[in-house]
PDB file of N, CA and C in Angstrom:
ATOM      1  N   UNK A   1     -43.421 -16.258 -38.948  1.00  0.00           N
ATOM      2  CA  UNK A   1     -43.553 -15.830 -37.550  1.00  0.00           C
ATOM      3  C   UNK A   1     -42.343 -16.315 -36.734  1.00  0.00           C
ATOM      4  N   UNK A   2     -42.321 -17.802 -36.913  1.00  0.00           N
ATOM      5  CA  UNK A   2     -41.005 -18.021 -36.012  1.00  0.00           C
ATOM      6  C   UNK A   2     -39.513 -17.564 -36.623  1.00  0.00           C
ATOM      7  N   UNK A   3     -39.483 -17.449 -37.871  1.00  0.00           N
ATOM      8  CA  UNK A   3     -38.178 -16.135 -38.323  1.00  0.00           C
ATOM      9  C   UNK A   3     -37.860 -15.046 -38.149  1.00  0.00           C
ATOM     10  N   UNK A   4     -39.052 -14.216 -37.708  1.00  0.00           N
ATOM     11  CA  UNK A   4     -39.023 -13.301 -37.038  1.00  0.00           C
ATOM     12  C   UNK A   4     -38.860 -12.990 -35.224  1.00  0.00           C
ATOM     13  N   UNK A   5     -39.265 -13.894 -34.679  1.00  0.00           N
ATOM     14  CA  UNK A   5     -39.193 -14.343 -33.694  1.00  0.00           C
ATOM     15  C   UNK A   5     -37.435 -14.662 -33.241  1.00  0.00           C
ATOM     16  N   UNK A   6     -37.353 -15.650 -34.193  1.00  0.00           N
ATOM     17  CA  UNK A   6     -35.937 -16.199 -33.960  1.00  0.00           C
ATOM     18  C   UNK A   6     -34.751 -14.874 -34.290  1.00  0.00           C
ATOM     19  N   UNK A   7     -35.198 -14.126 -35.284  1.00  0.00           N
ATOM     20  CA  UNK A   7     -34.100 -13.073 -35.459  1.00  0.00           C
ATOM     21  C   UNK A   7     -34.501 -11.632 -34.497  1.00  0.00           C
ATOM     22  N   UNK A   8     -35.439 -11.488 -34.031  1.00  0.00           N
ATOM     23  CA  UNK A   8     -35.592 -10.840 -32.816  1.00  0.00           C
ATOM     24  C   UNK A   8     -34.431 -11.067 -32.065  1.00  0.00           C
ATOM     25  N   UNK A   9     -34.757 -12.583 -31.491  1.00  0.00           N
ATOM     26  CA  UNK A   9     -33.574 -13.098 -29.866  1.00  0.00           C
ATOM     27  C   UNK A   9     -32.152 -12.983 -30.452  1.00  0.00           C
ATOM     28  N   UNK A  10     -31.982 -13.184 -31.821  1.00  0.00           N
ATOM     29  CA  UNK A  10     -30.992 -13.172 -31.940  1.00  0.00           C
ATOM     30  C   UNK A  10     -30.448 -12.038 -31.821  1.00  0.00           C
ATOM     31  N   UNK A  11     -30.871 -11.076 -32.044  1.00  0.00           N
ATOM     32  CA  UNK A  11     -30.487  -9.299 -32.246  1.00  0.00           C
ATOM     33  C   UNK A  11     -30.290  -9.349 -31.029  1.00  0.00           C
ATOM     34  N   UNK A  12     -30.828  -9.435 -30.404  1.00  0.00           N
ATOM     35  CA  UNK A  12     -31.296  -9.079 -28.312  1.00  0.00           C
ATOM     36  C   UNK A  12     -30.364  -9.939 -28.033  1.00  0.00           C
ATOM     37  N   UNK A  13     -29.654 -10.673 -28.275  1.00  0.00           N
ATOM     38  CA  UNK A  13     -29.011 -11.594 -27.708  1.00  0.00           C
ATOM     39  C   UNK A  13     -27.458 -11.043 -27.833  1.00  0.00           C
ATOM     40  N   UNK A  14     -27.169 -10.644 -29.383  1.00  0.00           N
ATOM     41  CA  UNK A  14     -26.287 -10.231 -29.988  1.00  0.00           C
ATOM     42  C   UNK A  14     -25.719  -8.533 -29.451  1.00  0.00           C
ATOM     43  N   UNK A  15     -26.817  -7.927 -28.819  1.00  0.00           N
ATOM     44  CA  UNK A  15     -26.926  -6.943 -28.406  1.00  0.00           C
ATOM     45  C   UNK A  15     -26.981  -6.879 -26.553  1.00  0.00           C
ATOM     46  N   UNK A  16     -27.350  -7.688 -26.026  1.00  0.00           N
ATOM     47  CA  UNK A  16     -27.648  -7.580 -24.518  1.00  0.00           C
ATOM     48  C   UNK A  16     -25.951  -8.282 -24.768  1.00  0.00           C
ATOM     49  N   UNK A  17     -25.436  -9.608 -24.712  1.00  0.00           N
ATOM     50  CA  UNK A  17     -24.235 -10.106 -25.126  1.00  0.00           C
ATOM     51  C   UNK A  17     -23.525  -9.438 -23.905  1.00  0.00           C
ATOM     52  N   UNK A  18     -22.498  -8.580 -25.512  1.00  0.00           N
ATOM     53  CA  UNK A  18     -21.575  -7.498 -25.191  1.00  0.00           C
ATOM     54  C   UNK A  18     -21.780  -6.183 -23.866  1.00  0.00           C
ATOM     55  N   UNK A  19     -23.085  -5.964 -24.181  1.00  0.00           N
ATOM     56  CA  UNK A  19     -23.282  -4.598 -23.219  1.00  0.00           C
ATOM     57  C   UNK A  19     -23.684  -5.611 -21.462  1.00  0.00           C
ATOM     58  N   UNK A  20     -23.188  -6.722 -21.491  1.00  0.00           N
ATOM     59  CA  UNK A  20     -23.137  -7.428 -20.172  1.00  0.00           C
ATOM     60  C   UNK A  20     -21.929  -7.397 -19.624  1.00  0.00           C
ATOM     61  N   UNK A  21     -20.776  -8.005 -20.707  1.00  0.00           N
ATOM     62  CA  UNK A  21     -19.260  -7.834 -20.068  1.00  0.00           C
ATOM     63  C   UNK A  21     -18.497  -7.714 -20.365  1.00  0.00           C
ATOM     64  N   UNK A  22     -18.963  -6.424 -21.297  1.00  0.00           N
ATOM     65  CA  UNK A  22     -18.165  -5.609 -21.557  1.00  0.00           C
ATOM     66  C   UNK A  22     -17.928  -4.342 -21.283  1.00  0.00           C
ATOM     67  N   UNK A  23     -16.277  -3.657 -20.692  1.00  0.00           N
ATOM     68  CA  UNK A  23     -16.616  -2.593 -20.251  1.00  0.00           C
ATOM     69  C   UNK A  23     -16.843  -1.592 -21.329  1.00  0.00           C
ATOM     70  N   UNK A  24     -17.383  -1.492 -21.769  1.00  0.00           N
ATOM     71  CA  UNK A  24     -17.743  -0.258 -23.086  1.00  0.00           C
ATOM     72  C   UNK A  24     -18.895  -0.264 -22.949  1.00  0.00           C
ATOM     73  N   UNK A  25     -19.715  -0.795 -21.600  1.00  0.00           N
ATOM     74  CA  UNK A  25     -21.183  -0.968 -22.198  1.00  0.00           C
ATOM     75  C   UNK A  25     -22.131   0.121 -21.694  1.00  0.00           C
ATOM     76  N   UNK A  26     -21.408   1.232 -20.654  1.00  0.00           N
ATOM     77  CA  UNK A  26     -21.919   2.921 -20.178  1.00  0.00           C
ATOM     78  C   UNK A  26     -21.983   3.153 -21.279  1.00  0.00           C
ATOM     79  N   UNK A  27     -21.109   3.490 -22.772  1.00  0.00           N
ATOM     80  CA  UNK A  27     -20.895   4.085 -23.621  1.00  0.00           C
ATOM     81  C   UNK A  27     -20.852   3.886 -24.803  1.00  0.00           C
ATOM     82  N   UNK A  28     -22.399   2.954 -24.884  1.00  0.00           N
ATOM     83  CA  UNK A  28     -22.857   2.439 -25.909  1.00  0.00           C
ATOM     84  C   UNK A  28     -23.755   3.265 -26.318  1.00  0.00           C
ATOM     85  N   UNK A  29     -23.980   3.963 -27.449  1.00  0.00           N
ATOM     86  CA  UNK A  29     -24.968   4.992 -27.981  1.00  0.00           C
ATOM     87  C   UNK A  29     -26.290   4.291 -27.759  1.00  0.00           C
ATOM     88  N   UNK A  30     -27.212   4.507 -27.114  1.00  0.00           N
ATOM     89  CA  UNK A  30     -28.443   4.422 -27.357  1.00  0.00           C
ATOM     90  C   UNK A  30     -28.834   2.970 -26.701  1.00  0.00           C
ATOM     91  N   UNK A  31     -27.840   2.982 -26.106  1.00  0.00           N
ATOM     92  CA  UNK A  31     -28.299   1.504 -25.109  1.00  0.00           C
ATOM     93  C   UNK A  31     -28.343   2.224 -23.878  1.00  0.00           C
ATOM     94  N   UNK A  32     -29.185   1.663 -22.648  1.00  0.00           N
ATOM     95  CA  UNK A  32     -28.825   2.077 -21.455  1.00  0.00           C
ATOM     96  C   UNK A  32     -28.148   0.755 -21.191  1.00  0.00           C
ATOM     97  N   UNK A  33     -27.369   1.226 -20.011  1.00  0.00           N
ATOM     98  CA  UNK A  33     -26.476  -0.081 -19.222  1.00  0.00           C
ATOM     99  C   UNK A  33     -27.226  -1.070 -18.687  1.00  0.00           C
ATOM    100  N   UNK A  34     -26.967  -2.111 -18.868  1.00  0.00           N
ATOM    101  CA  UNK A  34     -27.655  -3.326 -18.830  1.00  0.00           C
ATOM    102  C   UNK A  34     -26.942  -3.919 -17.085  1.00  0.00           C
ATOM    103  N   UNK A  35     -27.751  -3.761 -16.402  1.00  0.00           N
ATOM    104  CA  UNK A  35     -27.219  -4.452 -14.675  1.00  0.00           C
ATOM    105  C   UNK A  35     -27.303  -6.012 -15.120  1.00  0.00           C
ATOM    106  N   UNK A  36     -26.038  -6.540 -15.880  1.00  0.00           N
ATOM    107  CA  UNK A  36     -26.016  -7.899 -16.007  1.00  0.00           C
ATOM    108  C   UNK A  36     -24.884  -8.259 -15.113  1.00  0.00           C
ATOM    109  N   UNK A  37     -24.782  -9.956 -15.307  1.00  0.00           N
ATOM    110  CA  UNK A  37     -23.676 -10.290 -14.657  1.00  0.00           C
ATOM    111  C   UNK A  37     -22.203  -9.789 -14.834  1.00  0.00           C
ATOM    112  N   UNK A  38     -21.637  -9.057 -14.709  1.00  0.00           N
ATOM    113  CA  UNK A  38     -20.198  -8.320 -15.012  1.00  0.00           C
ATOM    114  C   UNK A  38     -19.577  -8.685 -14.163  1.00  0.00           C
TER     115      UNK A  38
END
């Protein structure tokens, strides 16, 4: 449970990340844009 758990956040983490500040992150397939700190 907590391996799954833990590799969840990690994905989400690994994934929210980049599409925060980075500008490529409109034009990420299948992500919507994430209103993070940029």
């Amino acid at each position: 449970m907590l391996g799954a758990a833990a590799s969840v956040l990690i994905l989400h983490i690994s994934v929210a990340t980049p599409a925060g500040w980075l500008p490529a992150a409109p034009s990420s397939p299948g992500l919507p844009a994430s209103p993070g700190p940029a």
